[in-house]
C-alpha atoms as a PDB file:
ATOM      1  CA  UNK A   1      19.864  -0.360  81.239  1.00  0.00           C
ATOM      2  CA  UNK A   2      16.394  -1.251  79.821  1.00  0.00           C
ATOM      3  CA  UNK A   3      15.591   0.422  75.655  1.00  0.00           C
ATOM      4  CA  UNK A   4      14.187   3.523  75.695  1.00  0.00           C
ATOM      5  CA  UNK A   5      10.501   3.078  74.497  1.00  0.00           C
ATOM      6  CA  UNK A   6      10.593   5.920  72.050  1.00  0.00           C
ATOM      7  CA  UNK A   7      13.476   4.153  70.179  1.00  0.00           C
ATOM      8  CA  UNK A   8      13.349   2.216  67.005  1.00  0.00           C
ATOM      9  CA  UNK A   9      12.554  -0.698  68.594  1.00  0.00           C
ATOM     10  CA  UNK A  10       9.489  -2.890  67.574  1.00  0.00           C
ATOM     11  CA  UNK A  11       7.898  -4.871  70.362  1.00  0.00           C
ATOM     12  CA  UNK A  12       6.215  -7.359  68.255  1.00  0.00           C
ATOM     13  CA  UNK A  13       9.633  -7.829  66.772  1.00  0.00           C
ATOM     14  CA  UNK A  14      10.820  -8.269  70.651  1.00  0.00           C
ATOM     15  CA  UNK A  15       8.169 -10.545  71.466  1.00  0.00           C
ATOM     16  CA  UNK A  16       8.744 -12.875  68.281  1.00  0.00           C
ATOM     17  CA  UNK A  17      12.610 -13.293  69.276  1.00  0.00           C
ATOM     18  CA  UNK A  18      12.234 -13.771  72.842  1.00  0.00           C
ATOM     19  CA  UNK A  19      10.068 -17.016  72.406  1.00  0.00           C
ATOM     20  CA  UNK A  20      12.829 -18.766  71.188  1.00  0.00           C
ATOM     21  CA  UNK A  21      15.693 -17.065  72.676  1.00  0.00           C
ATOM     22  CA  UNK A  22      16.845 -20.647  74.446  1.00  0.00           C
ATOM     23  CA  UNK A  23      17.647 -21.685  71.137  1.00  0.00           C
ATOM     24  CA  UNK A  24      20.508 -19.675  69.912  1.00  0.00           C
ATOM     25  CA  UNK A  25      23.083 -21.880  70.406  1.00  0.00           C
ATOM     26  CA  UNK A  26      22.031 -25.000  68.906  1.00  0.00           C
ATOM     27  CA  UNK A  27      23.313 -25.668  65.380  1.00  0.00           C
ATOM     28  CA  UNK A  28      20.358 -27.830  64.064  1.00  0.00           C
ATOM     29  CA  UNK A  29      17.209 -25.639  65.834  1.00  0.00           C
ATOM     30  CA  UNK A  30      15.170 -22.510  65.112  1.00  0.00           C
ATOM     31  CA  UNK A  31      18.437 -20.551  64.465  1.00  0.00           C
ATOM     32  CA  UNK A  32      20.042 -23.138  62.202  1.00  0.00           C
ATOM     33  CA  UNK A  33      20.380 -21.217  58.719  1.00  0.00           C
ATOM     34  CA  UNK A  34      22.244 -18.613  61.117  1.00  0.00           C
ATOM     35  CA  UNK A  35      24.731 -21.180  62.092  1.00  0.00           C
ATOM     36  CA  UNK A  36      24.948 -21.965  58.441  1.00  0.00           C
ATOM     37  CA  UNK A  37      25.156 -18.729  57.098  1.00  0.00           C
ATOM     38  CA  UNK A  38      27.339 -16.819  59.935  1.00  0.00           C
ATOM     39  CA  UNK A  39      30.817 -18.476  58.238  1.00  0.00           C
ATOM     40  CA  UNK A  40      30.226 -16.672  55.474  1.00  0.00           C
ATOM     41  CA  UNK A  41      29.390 -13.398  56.997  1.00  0.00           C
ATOM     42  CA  UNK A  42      31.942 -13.545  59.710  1.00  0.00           C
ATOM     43  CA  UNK A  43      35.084 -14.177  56.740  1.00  0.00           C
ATOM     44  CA  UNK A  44      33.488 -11.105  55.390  1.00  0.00           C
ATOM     45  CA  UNK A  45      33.381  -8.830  58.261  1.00  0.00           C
ATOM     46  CA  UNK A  46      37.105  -9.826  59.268  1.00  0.00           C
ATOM     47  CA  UNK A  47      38.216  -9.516  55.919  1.00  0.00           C
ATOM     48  CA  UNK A  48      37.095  -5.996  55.328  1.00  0.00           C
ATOM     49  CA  UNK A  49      37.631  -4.841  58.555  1.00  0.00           C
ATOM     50  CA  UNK A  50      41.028  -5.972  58.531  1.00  0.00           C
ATOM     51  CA  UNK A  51      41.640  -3.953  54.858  1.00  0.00           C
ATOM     52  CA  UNK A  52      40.345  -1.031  56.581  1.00  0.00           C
ATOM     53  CA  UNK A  53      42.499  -0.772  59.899  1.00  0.00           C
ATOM     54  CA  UNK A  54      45.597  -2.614  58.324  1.00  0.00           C
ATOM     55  CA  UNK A  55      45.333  -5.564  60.748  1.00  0.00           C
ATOM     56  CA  UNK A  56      46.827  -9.116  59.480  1.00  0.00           C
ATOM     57  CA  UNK A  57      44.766 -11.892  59.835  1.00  0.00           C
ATOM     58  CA  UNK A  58      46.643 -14.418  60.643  1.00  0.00           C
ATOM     59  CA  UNK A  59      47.960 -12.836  63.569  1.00  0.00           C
ATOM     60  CA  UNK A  60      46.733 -14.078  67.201  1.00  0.00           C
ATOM     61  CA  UNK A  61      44.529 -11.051  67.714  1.00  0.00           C
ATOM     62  CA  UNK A  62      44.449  -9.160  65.184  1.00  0.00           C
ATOM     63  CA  UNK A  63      41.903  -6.612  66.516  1.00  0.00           C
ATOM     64  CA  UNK A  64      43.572  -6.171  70.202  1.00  0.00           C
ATOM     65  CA  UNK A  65      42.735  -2.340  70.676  1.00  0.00           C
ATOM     66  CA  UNK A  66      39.673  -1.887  68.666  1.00  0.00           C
ATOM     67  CA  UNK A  67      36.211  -1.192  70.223  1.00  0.00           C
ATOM     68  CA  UNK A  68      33.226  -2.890  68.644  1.00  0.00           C
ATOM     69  CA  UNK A  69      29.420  -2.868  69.018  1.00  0.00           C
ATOM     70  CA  UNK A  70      26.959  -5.591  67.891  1.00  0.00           C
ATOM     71  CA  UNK A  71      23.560  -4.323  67.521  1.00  0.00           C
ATOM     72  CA  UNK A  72      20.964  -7.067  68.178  1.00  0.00           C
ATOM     73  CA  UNK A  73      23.328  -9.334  68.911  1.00  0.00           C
ATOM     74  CA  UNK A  74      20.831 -11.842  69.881  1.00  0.00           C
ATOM     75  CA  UNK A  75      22.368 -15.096  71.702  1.00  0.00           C
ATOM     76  CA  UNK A  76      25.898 -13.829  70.656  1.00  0.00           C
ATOM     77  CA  UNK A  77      27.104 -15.875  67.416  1.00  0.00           C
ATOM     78  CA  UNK A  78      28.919 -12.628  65.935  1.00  0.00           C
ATOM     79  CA  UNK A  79      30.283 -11.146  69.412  1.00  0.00           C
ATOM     80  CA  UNK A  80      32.153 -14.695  70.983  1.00  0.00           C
ATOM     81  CA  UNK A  81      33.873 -14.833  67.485  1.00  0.00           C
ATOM     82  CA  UNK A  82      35.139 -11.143  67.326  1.00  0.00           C
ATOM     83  CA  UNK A  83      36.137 -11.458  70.621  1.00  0.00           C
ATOM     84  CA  UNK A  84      38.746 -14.105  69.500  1.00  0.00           C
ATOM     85  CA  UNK A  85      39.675 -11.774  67.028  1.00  0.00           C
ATOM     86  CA  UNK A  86      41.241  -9.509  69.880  1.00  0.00           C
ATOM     87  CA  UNK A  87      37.901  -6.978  69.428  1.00  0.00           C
ATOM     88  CA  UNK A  88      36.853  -5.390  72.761  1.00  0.00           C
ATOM     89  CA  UNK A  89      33.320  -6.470  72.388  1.00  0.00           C
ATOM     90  CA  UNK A  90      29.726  -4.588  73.492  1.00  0.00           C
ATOM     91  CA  UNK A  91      26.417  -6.583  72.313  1.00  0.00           C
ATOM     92  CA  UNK A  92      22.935  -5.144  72.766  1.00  0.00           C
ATOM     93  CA  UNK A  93      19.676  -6.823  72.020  1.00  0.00           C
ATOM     94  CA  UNK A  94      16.497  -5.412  72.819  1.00  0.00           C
ATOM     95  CA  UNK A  95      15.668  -8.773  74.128  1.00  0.00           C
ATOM     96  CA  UNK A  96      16.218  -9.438  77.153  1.00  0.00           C
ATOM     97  CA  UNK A  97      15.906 -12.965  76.890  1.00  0.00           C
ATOM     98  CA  UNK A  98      18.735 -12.923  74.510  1.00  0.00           C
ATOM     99  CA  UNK A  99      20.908 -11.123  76.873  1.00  0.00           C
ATOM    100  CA  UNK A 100      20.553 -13.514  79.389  1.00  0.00           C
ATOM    101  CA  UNK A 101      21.743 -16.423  76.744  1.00  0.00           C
ATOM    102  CA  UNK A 102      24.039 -14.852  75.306  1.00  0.00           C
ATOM    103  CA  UNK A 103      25.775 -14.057  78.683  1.00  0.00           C
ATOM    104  CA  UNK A 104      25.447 -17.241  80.039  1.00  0.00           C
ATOM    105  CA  UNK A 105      27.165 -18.596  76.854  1.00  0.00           C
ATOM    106  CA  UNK A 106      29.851 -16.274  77.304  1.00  0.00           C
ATOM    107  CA  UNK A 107      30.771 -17.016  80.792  1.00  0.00           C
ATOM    108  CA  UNK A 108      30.892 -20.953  79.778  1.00  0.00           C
ATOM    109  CA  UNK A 109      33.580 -19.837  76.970  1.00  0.00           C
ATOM    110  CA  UNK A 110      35.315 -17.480  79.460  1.00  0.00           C
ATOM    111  CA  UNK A 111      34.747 -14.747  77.363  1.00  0.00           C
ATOM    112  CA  UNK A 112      34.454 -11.489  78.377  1.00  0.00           C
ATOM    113  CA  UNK A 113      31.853  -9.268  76.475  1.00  0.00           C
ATOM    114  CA  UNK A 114      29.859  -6.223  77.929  1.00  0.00           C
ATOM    115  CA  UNK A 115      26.094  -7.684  77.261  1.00  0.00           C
ATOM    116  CA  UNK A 116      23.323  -5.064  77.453  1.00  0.00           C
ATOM    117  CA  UNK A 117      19.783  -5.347  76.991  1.00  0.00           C
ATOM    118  CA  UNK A 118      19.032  -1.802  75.268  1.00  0.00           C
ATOM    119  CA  UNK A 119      19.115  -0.153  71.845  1.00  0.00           C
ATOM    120  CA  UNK A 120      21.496   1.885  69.858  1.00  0.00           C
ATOM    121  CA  UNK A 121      19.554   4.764  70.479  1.00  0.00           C
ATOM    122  CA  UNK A 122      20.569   4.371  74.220  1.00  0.00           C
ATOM    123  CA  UNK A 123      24.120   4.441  73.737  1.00  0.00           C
ATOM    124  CA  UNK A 124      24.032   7.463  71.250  1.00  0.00           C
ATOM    125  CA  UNK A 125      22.992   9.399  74.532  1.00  0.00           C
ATOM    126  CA  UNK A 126      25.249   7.936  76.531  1.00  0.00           C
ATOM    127  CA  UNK A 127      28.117   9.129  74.466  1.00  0.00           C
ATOM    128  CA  UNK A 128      29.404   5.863  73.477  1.00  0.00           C
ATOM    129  CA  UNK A 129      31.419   5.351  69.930  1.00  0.00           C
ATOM    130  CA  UNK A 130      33.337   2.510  68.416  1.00  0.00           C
ATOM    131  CA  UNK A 131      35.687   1.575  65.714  1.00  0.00           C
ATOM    132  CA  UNK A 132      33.230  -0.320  64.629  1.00  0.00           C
ATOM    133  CA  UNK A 133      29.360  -0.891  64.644  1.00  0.00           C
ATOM    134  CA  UNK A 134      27.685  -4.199  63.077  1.00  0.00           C
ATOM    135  CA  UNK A 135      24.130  -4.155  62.077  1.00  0.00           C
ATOM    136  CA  UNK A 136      23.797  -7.546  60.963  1.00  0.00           C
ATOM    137  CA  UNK A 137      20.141  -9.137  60.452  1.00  0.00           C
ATOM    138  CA  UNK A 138      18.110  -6.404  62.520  1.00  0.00           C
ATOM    139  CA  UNK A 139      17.645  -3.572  60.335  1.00  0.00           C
ATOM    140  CA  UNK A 140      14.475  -5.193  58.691  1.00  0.00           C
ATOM    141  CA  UNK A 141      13.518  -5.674  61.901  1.00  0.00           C
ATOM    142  CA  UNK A 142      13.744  -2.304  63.704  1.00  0.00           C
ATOM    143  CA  UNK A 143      10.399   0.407  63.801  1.00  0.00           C
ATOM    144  CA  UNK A 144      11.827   3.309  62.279  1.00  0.00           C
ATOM    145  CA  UNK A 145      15.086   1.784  59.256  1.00  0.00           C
ATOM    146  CA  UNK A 146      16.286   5.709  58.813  1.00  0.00           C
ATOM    147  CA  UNK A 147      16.276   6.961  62.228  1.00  0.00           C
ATOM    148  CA  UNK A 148      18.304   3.933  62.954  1.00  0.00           C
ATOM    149  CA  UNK A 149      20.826   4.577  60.465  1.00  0.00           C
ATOM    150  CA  UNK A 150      21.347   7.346  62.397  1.00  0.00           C
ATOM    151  CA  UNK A 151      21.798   6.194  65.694  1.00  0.00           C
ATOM    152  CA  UNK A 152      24.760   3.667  63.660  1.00  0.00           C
ATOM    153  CA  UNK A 153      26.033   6.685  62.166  1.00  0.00           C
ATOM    154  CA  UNK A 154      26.853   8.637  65.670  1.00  0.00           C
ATOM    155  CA  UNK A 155      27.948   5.776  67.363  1.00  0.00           C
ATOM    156  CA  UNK A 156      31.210   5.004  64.981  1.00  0.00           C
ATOM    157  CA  UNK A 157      34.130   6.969  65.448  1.00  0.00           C
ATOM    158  CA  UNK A 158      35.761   8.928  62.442  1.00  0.00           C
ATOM    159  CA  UNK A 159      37.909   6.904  60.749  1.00  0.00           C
ATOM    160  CA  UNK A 160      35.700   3.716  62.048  1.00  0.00           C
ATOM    161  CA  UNK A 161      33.504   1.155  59.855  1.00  0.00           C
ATOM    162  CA  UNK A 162      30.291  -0.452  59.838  1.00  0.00           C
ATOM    163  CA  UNK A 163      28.779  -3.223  58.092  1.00  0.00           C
ATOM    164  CA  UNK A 164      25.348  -3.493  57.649  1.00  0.00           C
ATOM    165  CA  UNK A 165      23.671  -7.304  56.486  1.00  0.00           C
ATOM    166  CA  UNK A 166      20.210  -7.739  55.306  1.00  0.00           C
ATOM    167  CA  UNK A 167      17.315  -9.000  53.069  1.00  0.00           C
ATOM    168  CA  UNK A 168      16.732  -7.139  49.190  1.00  0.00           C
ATOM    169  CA  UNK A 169      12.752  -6.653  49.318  1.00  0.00           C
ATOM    170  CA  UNK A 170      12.503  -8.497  45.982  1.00  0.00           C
ATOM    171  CA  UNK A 171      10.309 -11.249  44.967  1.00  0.00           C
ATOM    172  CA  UNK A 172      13.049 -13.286  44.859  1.00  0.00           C
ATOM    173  CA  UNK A 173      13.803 -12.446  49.010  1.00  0.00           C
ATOM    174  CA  UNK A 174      10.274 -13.196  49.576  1.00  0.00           C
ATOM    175  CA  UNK A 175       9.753 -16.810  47.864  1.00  0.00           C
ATOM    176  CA  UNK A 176      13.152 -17.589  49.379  1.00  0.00           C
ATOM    177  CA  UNK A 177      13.533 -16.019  52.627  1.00  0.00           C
ATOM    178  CA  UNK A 178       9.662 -16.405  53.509  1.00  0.00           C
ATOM    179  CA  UNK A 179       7.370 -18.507  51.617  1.00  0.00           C
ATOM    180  CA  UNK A 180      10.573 -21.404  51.576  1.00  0.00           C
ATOM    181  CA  UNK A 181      12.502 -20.887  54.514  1.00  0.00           C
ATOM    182  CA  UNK A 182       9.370 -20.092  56.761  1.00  0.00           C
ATOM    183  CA  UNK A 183       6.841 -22.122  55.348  1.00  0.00           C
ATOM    184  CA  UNK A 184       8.056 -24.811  53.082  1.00  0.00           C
ATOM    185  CA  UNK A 185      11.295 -25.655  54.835  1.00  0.00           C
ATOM    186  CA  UNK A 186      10.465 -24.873  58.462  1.00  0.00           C
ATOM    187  CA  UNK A 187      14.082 -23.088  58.627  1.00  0.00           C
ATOM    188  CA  UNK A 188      12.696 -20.570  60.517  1.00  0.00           C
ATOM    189  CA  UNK A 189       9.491 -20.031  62.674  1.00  0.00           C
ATOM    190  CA  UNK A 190       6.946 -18.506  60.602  1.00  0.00           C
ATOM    191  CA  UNK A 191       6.494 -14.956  61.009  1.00  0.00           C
ATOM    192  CA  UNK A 192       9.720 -14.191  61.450  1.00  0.00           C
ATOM    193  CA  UNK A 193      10.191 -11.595  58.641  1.00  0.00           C
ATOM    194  CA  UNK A 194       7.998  -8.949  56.946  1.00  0.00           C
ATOM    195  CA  UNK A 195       8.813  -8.966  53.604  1.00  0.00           C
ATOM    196  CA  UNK A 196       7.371  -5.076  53.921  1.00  0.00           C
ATOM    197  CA  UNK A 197       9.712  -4.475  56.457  1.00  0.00           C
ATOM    198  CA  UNK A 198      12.840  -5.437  53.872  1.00  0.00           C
ATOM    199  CA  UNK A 199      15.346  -2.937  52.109  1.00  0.00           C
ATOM    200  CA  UNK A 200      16.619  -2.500  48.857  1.00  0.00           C
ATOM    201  CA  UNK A 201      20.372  -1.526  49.084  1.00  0.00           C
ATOM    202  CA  UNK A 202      19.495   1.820  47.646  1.00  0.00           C
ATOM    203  CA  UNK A 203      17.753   2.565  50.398  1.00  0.00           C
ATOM    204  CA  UNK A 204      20.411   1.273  53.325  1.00  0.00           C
ATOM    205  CA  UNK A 205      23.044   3.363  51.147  1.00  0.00           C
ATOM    206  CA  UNK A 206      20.517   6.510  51.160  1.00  0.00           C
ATOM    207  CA  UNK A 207      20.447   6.051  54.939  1.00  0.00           C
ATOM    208  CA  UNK A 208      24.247   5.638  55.671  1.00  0.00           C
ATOM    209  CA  UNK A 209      25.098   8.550  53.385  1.00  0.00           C
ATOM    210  CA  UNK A 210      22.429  10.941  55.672  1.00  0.00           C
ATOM    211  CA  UNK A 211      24.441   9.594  58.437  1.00  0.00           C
ATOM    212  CA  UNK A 212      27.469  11.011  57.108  1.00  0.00           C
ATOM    213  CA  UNK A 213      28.945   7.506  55.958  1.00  0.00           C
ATOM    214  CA  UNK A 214      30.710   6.679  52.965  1.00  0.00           C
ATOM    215  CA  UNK A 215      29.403   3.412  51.548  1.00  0.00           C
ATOM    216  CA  UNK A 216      32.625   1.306  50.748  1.00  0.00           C
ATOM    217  CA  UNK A 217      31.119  -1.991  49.356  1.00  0.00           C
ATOM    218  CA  UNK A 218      28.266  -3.559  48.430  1.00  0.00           C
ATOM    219  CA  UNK A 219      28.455  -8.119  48.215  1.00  0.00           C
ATOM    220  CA  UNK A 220      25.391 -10.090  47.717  1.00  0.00           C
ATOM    221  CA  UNK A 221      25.313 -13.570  49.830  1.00  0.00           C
ATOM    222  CA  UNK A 222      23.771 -16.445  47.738  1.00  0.00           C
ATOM    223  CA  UNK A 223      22.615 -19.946  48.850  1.00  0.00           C
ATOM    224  CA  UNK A 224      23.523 -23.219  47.349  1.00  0.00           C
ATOM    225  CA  UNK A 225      21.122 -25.808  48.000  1.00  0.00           C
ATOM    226  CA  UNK A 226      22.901 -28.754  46.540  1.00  0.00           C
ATOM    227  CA  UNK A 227      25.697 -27.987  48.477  1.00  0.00           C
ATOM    228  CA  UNK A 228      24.658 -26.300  51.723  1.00  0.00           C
ATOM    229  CA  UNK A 229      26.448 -23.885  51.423  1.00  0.00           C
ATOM    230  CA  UNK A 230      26.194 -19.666  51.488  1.00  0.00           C
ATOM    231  CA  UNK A 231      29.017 -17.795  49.366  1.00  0.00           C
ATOM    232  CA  UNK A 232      29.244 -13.914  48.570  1.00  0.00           C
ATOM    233  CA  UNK A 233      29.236 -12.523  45.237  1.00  0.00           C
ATOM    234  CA  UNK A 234      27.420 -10.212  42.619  1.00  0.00           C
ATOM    235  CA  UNK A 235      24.178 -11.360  43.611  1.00  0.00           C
ATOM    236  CA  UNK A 236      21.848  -9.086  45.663  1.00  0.00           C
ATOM    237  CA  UNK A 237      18.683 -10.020  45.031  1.00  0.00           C
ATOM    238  CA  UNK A 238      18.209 -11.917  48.798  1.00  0.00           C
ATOM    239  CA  UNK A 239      20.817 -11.700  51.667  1.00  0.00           C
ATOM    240  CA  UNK A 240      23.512  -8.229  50.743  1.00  0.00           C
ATOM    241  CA  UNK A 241      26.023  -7.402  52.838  1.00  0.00           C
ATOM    242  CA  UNK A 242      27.349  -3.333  53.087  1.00  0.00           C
ATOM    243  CA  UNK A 243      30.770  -1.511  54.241  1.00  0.00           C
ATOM    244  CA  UNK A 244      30.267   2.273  55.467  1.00  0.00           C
ATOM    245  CA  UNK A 245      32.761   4.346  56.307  1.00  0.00           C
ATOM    246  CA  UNK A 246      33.402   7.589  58.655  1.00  0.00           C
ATOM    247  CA  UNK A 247      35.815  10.107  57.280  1.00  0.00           C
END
């Protein structure tokens, strides 16, 4: 299945990603504030998605029955984990580079995940839902932010969650997130995010309630310097993290 071409994707968004798809999987390249920031995000996805279906944690799969989608998964750093965590586990990417590596890695973990190179819009007309939809990192990256919301919105099941992760489009975001991680620091190729192209959690919330979703939390994700180290908290003003719901 290739993405429809009237979806939300954005080629030049496509394009940017699949020049360094190879690197996905190494901890100190291009996608190295991912490595260091996906602990942080992943605690926070099982821990609220274990509140909301009753699962405990510390059993050996704690998700065995649930179906969940990762949109943009990219080379596959959110869908090996919640695979271990007993999810039955769809990825697409509108990449098809990152399809390809993120299979590949798969295979080598003998995991089995049902990669796709297409967009959400595709499944939404294919009739596929989910327990649970992530959107993490790829809304401020899609053409069309509401018409997505959408698409997230009819692929989760009633009684099903998604999380949504993202920049604030704040100063803040774009001396941190830009100007110092692309320029200053080199943590990320340059060009990698339009600070235009950034949401304030007012307007993800405005987009998940026209989707008919009931917006459960809201956790901002801060970074330490001194320490290396992300942690959530109060503190929106850069990386947020959201939990919808689907009565």
């Amino acid at each position: 299945m290739s993405p429809n071409p009237t979806s939300s994707i954005d080629p030049d968004e496509v394009a940017r990603f699949a020049a360094i798809a190879e690197a996905w999987w190494d901890p100190n390249g291009k996608f190295r504030p991912l490595h260091k920031f996906n602990p942080t995000r992943l605690a926070y996805v099982r821990d609220h998605l274990a509140a909301h279906f009753g699962r405990d944690i510390a059993a050996k799969a704690p998700f065995a029955g649930l179906r969940l989608i990762d949109i943009g998964c990219g080379g596959g750093l959110v869908a090996e984990p919640m695979t271990r965590m007993g999810f039955s586990v769809t990825g697409v990417d509108a990449t098809e580079r990152n399809i390809g590596v993120a299979s590949a890695h798969a295979a080598e973990q003998d995991l089995a995940i049902d990669y796709r190179f297409a967009a959400a819009e595709d499944l939404v007309a294919a009739g596929e839902r989910f327990d649970v939809v992530l959107a993490l990192e790829v809304i401020e990256h899609v053409a069309d932010p509401a018409e997505f919301l959408v698409s997230v919105g009819k692929l989760v099941k009633p009684g099903g969650a998604v999380i949504v992760a993202t920049l604030n489009r704040t100063a803040k975001a774009f001396g941190l997130a830009i100007v110092g991680a692309e320029y200053l620091l080199g943590w990320l190729p340059r060009g990698t995010h339009t600070w235009s192209k950034f949401l304030k959690p007012s307007e993800v919330a405005a987009g998940l309630r026209r989707a008919g979703l009931v917006l459960e939390d809201l956790s901002g994700v801060s970074y330490n310097p001194v320490a290396d180290k992300w942690s959530l908290g109060s503190d929106t003003s850069v990386n947020y993290l959201m939990v919808a719901t689907k009565p």
